[in-house]
N, C-alpha and C. Protein backbone atom coordinates (compact mmCIF):
# COMPACT_ATOMS: atom_id res chain seq x y z
N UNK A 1 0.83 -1.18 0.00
CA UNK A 1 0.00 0.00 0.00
C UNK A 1 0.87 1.24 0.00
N UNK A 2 0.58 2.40 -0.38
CA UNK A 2 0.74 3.22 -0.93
C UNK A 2 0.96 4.13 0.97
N UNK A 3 2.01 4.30 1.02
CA UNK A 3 2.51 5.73 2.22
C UNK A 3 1.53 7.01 2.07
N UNK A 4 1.28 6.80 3.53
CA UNK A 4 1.05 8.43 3.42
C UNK A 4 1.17 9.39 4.93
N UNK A 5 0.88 10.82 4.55
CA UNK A 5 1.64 11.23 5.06
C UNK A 5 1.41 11.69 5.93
N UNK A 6 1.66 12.28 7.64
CA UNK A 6 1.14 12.70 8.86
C UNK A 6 -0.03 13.51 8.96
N UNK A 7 0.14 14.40 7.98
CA UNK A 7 -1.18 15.35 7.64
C UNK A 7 -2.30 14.20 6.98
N UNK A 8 -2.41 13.47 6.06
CA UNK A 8 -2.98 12.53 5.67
C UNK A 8 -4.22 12.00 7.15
N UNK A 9 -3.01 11.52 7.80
CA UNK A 9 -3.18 10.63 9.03
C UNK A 9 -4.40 11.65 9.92
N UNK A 10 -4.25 12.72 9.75
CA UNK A 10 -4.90 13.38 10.72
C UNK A 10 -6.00 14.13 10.36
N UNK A 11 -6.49 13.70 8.89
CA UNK A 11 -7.49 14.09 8.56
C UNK A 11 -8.43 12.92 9.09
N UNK A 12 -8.12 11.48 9.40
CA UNK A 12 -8.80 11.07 9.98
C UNK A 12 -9.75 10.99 11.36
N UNK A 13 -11.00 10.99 11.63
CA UNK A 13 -11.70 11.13 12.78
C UNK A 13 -12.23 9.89 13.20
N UNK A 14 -11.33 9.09 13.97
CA UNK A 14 -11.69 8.09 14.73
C UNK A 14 -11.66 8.10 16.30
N UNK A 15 -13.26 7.43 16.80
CA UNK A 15 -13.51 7.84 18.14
C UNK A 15 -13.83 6.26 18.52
N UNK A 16 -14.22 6.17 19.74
CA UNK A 16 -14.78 5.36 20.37
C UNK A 16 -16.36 5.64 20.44
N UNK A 17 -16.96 4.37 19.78
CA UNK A 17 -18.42 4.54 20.22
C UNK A 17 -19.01 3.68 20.66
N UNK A 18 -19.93 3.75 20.91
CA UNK A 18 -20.90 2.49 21.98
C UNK A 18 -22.22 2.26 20.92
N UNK A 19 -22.06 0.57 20.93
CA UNK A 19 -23.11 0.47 19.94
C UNK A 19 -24.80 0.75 21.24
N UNK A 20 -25.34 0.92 20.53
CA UNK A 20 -26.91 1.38 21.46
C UNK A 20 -27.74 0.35 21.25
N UNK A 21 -27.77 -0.29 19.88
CA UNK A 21 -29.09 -0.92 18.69
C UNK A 21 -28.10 -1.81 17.23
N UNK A 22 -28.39 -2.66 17.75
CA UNK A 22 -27.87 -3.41 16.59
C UNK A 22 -29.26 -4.28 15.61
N UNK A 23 -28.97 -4.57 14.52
CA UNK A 23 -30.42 -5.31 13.62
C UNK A 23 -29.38 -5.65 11.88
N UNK A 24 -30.20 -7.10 11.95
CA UNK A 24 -29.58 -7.44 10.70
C UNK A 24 -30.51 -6.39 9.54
N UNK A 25 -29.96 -6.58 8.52
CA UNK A 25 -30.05 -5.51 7.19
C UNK A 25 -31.04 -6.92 6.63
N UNK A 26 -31.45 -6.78 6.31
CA UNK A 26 -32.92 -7.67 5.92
C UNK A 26 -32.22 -8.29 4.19
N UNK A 27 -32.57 -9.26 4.09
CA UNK A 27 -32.01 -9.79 2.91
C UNK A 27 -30.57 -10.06 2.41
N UNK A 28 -29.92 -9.61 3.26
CA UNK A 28 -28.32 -10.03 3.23
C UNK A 28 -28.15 -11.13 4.30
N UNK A 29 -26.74 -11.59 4.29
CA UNK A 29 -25.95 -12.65 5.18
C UNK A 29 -25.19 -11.93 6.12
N UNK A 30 -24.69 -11.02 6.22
CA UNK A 30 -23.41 -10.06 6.58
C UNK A 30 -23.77 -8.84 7.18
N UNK A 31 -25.11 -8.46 6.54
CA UNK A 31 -24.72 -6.97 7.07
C UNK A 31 -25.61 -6.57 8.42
N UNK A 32 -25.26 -6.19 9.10
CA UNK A 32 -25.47 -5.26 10.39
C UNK A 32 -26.20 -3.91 10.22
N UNK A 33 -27.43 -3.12 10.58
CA UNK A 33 -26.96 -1.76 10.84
C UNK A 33 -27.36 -1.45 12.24
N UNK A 34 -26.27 -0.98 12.85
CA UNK A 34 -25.68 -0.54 14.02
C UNK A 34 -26.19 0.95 14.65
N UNK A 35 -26.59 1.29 15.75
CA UNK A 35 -26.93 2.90 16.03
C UNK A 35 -25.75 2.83 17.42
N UNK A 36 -24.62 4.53 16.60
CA UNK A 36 -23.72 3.92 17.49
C UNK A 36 -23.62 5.96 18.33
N UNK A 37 -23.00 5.91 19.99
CA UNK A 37 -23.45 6.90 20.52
C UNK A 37 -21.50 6.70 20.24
N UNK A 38 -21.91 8.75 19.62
CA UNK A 38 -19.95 9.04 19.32
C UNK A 38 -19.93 9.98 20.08
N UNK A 39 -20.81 9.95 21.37
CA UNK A 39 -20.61 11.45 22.50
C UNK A 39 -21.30 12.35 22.36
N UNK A 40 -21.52 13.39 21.15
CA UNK A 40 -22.17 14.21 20.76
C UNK A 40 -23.25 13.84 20.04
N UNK A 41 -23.58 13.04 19.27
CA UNK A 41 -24.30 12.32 18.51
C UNK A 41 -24.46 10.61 18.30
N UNK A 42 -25.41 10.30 17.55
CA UNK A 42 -25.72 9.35 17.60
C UNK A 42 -25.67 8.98 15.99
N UNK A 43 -25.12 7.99 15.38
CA UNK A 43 -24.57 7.82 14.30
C UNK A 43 -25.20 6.42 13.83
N UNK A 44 -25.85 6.02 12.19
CA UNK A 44 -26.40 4.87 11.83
C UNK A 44 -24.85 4.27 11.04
N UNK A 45 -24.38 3.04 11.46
CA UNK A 45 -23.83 2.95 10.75
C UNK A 45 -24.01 1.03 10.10
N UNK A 46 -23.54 0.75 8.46
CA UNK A 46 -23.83 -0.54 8.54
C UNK A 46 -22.31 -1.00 8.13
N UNK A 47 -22.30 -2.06 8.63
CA UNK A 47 -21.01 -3.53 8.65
C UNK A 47 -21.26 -4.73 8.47
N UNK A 48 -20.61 -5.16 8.05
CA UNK A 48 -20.25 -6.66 7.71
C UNK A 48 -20.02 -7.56 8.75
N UNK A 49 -20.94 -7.72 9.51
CA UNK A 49 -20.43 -8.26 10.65
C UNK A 49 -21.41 -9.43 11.20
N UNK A 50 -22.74 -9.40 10.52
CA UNK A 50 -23.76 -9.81 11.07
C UNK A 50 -23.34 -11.98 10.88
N UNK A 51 -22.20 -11.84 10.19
CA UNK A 51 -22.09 -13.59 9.87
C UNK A 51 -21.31 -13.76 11.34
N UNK A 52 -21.03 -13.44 11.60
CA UNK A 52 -19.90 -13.17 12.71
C UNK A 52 -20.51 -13.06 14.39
N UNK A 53 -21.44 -12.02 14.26
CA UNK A 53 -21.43 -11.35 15.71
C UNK A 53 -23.72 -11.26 16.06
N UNK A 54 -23.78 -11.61 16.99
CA UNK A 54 -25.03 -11.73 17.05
C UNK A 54 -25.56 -10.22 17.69
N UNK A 55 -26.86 -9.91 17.74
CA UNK A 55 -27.22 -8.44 17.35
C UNK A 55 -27.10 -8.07 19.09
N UNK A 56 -26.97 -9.17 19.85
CA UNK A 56 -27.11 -8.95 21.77
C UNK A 56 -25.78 -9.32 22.07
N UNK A 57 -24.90 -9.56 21.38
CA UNK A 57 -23.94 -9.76 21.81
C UNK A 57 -23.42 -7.74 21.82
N UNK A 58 -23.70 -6.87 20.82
CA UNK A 58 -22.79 -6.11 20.22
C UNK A 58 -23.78 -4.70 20.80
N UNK A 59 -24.51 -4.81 21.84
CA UNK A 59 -25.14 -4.09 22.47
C UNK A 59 -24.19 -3.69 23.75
N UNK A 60 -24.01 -1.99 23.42
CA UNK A 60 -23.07 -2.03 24.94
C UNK A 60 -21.47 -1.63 24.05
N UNK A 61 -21.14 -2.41 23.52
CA UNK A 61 -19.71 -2.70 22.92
C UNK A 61 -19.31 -0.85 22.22
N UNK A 62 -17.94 -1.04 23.02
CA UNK A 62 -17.17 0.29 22.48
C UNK A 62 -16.29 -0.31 21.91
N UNK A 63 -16.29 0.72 20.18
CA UNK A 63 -15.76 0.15 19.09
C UNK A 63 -15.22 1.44 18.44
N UNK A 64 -14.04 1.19 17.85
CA UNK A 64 -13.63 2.21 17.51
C UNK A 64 -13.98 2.53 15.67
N UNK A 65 -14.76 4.43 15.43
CA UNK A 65 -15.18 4.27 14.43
C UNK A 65 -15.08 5.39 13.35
N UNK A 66 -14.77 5.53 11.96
CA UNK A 66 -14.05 6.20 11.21
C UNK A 66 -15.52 7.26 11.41
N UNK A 67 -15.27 8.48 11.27
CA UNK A 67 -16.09 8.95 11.19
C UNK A 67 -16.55 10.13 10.31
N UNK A 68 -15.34 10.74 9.60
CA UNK A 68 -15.65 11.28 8.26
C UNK A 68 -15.19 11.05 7.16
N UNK A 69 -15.78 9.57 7.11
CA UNK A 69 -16.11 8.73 5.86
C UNK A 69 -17.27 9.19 5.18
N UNK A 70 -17.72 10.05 3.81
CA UNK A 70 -18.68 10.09 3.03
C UNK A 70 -19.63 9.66 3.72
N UNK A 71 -21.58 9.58 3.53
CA UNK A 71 -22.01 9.16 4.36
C UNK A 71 -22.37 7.70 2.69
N UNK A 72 -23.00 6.98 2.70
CA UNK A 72 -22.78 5.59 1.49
C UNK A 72 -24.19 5.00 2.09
N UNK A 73 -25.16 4.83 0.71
CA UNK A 73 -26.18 3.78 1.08
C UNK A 73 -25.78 2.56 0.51
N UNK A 74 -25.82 1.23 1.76
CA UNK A 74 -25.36 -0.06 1.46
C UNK A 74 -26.89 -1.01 1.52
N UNK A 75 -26.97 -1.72 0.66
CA UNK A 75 -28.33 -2.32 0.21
C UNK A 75 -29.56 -1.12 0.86
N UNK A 76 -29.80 0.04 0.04
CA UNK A 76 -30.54 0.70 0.87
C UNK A 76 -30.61 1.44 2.20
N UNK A 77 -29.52 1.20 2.72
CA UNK A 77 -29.57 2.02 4.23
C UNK A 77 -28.42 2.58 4.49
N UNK A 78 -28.74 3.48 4.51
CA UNK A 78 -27.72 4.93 5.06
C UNK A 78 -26.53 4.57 6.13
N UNK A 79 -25.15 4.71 5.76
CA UNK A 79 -24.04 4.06 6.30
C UNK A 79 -23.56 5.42 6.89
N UNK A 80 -23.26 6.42 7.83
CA UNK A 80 -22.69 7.55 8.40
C UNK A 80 -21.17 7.39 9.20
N UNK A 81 -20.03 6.08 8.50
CA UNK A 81 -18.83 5.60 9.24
C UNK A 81 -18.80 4.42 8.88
N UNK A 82 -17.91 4.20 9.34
CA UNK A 82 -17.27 2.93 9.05
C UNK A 82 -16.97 2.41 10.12
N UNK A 83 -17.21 1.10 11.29
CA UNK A 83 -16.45 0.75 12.27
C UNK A 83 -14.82 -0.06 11.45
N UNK A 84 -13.96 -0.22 12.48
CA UNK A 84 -13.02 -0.53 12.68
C UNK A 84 -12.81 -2.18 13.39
N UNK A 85 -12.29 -3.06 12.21
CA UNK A 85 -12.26 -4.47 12.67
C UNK A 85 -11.43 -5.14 11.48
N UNK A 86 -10.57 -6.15 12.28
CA UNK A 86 -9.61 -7.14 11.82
C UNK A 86 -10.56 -8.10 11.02
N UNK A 87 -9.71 -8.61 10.09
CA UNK A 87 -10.61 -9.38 9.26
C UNK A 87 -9.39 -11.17 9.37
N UNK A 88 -9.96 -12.11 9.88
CA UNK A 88 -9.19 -13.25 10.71
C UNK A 88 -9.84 -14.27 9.40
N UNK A 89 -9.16 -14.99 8.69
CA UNK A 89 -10.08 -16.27 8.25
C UNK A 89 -11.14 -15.62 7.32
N UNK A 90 -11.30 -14.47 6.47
CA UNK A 90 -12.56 -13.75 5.99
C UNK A 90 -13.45 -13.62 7.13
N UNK A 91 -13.48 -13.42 8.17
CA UNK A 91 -14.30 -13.55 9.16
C UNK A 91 -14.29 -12.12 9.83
N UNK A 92 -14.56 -11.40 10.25
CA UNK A 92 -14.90 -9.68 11.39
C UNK A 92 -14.22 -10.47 12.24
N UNK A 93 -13.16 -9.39 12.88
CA UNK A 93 -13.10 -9.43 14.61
C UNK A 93 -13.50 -7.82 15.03
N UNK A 94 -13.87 -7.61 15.66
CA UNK A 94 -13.53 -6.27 15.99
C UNK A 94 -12.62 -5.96 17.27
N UNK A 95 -12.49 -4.42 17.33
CA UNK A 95 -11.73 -3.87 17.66
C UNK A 95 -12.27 -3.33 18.94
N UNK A 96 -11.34 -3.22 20.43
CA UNK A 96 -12.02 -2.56 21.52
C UNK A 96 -11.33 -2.55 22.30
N UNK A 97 -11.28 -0.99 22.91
CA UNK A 97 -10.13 -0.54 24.17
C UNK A 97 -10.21 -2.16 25.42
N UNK A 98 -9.00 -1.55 25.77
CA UNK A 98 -8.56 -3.11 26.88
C UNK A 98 -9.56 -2.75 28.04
N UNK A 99 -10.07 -1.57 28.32
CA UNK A 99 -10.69 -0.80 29.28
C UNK A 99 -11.86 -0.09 28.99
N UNK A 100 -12.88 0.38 29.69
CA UNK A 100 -14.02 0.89 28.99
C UNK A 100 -12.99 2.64 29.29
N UNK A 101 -13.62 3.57 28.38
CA UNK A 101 -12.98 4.82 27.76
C UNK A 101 -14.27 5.66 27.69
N UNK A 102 -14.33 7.01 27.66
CA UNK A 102 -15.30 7.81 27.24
C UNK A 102 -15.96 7.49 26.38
N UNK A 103 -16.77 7.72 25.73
CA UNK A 103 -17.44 7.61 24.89
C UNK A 103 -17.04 9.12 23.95
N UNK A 104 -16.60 8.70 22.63
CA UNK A 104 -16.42 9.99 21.76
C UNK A 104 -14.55 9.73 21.91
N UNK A 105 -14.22 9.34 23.00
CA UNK A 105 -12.90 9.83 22.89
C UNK A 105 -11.64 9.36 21.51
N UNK A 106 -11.13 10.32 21.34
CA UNK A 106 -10.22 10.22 19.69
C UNK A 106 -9.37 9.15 20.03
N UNK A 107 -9.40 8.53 19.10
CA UNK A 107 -8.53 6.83 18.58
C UNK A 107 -7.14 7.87 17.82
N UNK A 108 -6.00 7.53 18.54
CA UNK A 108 -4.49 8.53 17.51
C UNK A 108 -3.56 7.48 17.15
């Protein structure tokens, strides 16, 4: 992949958020959409995660999440971010402080 550069790096806005509401995307295998609290707001976002992670498991869960990513409709529903997760085996892991953290607080 292609370098880039500190300024690059810091146009990124990644926080910690807490999922609130999780629900599979109706007619897919995979997708999730997620209602996630980024401190100030409350953000819809959808992922690939739903083969992976069950909708009560991911209630509660602070996840770290891109947040001025374009906003993208994925099969129909409004995506406002991107979460942040390892991909093991084609499979989601996600990603989450060792400790619970503010809510909103910046991922550097």
């Amino acid at each position: 992949m292609e370098e880039i550069s500190f300024e690059d790096w810091s146009k990124l806005d990644i926080r910690i958020g807490k999922v609130l509401k999780a629900e599979r995307v109706e007619g897919t295998d995979k997708l999730m959409k997620l209602e996630i609290d980024i401190g100030n707001e409350e953000r819809q976002v959808v992922a690939g995660i739903a083969d992976v992670y069950k909708t009560e498991d991911l209630i509660g869960r602070e996840i770290p999440i891109l947040l001025n990513l374009k906003a993208k409709a994925i099969k129909g529903v409004e995506s406002k971010g991107m979460i942040l997760a390892v991909v093991v085996d084609e499979k989601a892991v996600l990603l989450h402080p060792e400790k619970e953290v503010p809510v909103g607080s910046k991922v550097r």
